[in-house]
Protein backbone atom coordinates (compact mmCIF):
# COMPACT_ATOMS: atom_id res chain seq x y z
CA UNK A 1 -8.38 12.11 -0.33
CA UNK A 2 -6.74 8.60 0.13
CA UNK A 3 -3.48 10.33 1.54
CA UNK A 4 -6.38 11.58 4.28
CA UNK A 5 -6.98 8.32 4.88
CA UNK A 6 -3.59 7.31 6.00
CA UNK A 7 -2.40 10.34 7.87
CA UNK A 8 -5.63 9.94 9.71
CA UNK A 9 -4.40 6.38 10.71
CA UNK A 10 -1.20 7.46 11.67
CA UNK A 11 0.26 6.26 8.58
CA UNK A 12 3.35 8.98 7.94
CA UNK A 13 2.82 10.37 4.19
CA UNK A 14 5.20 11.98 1.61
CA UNK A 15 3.60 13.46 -1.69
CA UNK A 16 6.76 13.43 -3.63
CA UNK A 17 6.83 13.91 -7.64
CA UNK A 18 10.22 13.48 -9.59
CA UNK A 19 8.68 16.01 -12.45
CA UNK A 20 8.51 18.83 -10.56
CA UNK A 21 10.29 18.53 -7.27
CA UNK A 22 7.54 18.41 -5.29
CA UNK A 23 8.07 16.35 -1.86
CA UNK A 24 11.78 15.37 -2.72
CA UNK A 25 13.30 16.95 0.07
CA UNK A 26 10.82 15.42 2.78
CA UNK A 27 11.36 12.24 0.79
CA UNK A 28 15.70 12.14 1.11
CA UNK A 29 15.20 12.97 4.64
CA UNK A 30 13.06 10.01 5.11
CA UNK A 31 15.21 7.93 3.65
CA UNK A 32 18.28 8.89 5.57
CA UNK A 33 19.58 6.12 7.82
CA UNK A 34 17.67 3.12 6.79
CA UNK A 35 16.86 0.97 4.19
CA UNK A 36 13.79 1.86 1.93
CA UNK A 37 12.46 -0.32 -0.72
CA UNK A 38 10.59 1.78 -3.70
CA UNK A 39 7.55 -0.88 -4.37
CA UNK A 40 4.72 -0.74 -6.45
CA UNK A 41 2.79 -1.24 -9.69
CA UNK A 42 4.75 -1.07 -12.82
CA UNK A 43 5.06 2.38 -14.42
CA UNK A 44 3.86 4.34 -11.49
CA UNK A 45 7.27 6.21 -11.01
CA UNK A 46 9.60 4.44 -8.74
CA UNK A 47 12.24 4.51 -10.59
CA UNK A 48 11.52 8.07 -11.51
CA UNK A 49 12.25 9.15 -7.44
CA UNK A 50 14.93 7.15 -7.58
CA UNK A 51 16.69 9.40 -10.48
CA UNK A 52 15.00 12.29 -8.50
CA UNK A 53 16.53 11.56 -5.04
CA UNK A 54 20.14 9.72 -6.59
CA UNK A 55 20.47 12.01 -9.80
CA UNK A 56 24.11 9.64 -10.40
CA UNK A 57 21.63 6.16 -11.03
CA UNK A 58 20.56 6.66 -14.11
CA UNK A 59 18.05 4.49 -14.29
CA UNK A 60 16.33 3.81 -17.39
CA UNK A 61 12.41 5.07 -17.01
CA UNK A 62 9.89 3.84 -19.71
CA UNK A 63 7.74 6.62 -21.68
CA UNK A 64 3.89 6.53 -20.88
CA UNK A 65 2.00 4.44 -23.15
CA UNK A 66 0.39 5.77 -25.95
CA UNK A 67 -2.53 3.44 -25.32
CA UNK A 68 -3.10 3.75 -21.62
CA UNK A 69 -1.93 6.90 -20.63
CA UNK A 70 -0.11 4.86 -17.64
CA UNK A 71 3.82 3.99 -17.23
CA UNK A 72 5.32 0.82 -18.65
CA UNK A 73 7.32 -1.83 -16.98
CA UNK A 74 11.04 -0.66 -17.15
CA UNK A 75 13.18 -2.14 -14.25
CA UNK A 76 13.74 -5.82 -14.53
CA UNK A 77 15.38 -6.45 -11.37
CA UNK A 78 16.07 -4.95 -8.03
CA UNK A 79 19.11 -2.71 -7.58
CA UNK A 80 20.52 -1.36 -4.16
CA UNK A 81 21.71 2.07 -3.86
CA UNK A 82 23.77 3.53 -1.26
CA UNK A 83 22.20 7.10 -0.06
CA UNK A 84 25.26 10.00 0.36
CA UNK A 85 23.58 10.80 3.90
CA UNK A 86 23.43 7.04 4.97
CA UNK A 87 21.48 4.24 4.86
CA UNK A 88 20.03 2.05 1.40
CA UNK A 89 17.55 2.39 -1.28
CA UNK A 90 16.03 -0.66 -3.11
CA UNK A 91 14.08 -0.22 -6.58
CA UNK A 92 12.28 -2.73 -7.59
CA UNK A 93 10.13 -4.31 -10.47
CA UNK A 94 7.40 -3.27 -10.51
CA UNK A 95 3.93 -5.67 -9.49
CA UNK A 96 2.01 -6.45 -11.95
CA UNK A 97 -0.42 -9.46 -10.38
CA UNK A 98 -0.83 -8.92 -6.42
CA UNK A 99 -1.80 -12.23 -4.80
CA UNK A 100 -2.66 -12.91 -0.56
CA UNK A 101 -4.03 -16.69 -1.32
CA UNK A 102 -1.64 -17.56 1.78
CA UNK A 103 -3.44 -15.75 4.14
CA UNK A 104 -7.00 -16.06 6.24
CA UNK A 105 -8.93 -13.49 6.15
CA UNK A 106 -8.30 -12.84 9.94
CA UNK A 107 -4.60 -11.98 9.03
CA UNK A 108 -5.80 -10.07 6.55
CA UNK A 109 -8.31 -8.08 8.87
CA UNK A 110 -4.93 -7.46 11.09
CA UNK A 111 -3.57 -5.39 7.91
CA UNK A 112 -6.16 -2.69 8.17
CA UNK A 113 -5.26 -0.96 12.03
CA UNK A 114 -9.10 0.60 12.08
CA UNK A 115 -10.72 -2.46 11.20
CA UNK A 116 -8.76 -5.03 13.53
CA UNK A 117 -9.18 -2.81 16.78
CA UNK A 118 -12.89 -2.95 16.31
CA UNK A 119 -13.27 -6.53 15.31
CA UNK A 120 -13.45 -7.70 19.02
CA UNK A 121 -16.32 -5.51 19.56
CA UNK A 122 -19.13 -7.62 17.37
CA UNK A 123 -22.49 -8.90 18.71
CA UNK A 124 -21.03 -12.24 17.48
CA UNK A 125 -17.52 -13.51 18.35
CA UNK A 126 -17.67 -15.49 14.87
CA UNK A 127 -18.88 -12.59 12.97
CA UNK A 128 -18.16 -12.47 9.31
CA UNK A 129 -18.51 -8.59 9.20
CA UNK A 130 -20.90 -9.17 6.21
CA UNK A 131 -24.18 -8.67 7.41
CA UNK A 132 -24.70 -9.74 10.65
CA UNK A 133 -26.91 -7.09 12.97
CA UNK A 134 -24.11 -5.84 15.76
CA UNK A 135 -21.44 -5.86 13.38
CA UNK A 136 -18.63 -3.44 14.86
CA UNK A 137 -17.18 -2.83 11.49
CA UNK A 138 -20.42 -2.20 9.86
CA UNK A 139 -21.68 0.85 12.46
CA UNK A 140 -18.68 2.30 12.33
CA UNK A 141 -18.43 2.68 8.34
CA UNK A 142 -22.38 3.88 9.13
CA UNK A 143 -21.17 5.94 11.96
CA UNK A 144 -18.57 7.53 9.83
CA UNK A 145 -16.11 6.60 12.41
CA UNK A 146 -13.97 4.25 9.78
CA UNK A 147 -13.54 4.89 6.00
CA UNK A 148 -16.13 3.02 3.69
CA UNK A 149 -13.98 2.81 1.03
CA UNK A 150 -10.62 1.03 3.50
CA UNK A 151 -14.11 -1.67 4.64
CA UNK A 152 -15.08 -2.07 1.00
CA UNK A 153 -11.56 -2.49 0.13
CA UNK A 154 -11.11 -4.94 2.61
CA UNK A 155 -13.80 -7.07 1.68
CA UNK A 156 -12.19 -7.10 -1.71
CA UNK A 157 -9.30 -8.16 -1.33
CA UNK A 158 -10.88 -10.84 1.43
CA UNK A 159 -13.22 -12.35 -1.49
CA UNK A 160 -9.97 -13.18 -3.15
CA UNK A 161 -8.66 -15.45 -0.57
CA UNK A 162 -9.06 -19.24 -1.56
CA UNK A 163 -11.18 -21.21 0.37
CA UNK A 164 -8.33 -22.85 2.67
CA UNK A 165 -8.01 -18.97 3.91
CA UNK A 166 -11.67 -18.77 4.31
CA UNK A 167 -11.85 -22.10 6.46
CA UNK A 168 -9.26 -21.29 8.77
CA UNK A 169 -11.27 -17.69 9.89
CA UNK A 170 -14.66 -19.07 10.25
């Protein structure tokens, strides 16, 4: 469902899975000629594709916890690989805290491509796309025409920002 989501945006998608192979060879050729950066919460996998796509790095990969079910935070620091058909892969640590207190939450609107194209369309030009009547963003999660869950994420993440962040939108 949530890769939906982001093809529907125009968002290109890979499904890739280092277990079984799944995805890996739409994943290398995605990779060829640039410079990719694997990011992400610790112990989802990146490091995981990386041995998948570079079988030479050897990176270390934690087992799953015991506990959680989930991965565990292996890779300390970032490591740049050089990719046989061209270009540069990054993996990274993995994110444990995620953090956007630098931000207003009209930056943040500009994140999310549905949501910042109808923005300009309110009743109000200061709407807060809370509750206002007219509210752009509001018919069109009603309307179906935007995702519910990408609007409810949003406002989320945008009760997170400190007040500064706040100020500067409203």
């Amino acid at each position: 469902h949530i890769t939906d989501i982001y093809r529907d945006l125009g968002y290109p998608v890979i499904e890739a899975s280092a277990e079984d192979g799944a995805g890996l060879a739409a994943l290398k050729t995605a990779l060829t000629g640039h410079t990719c950066a694997f990011v992400g919460q610790s112990g989802v996998g990146k490091s995981s594709l990386v041995n998948a796509v570079l079988p030479g790095a050897e990176l270390a990969v934690g087992d799953l916890s015991g506990v959680s079910g989930l991965g565990q935070h292996t890779t300390t620091t970032a490591r740049l690989f050089r990719l046989p058909e061209g270009g540069r892969l990054i993996d990274s640590p993995g994110i444990r805290e995620f953090g956007l207190w630098h931000i207003s939450e009209e930056e943040l609107l500009h994140g999310y491509r549905e949501l910042s194209e109808l923005a300009g369309y309110c009743k109000f030009r200061n709407c807060s796309h809370r509750n206002e009547p007219g509210c752009a963003l509001i018919t069109a999660a009603e309307n179906g025409d935007i995702d519910e869950e990408r609007l409810s994420n949003f406002y989320q993440i945008a009760d997170t920002l400190d007040e500064e962040g706040r100020e500067r939108y409203q």
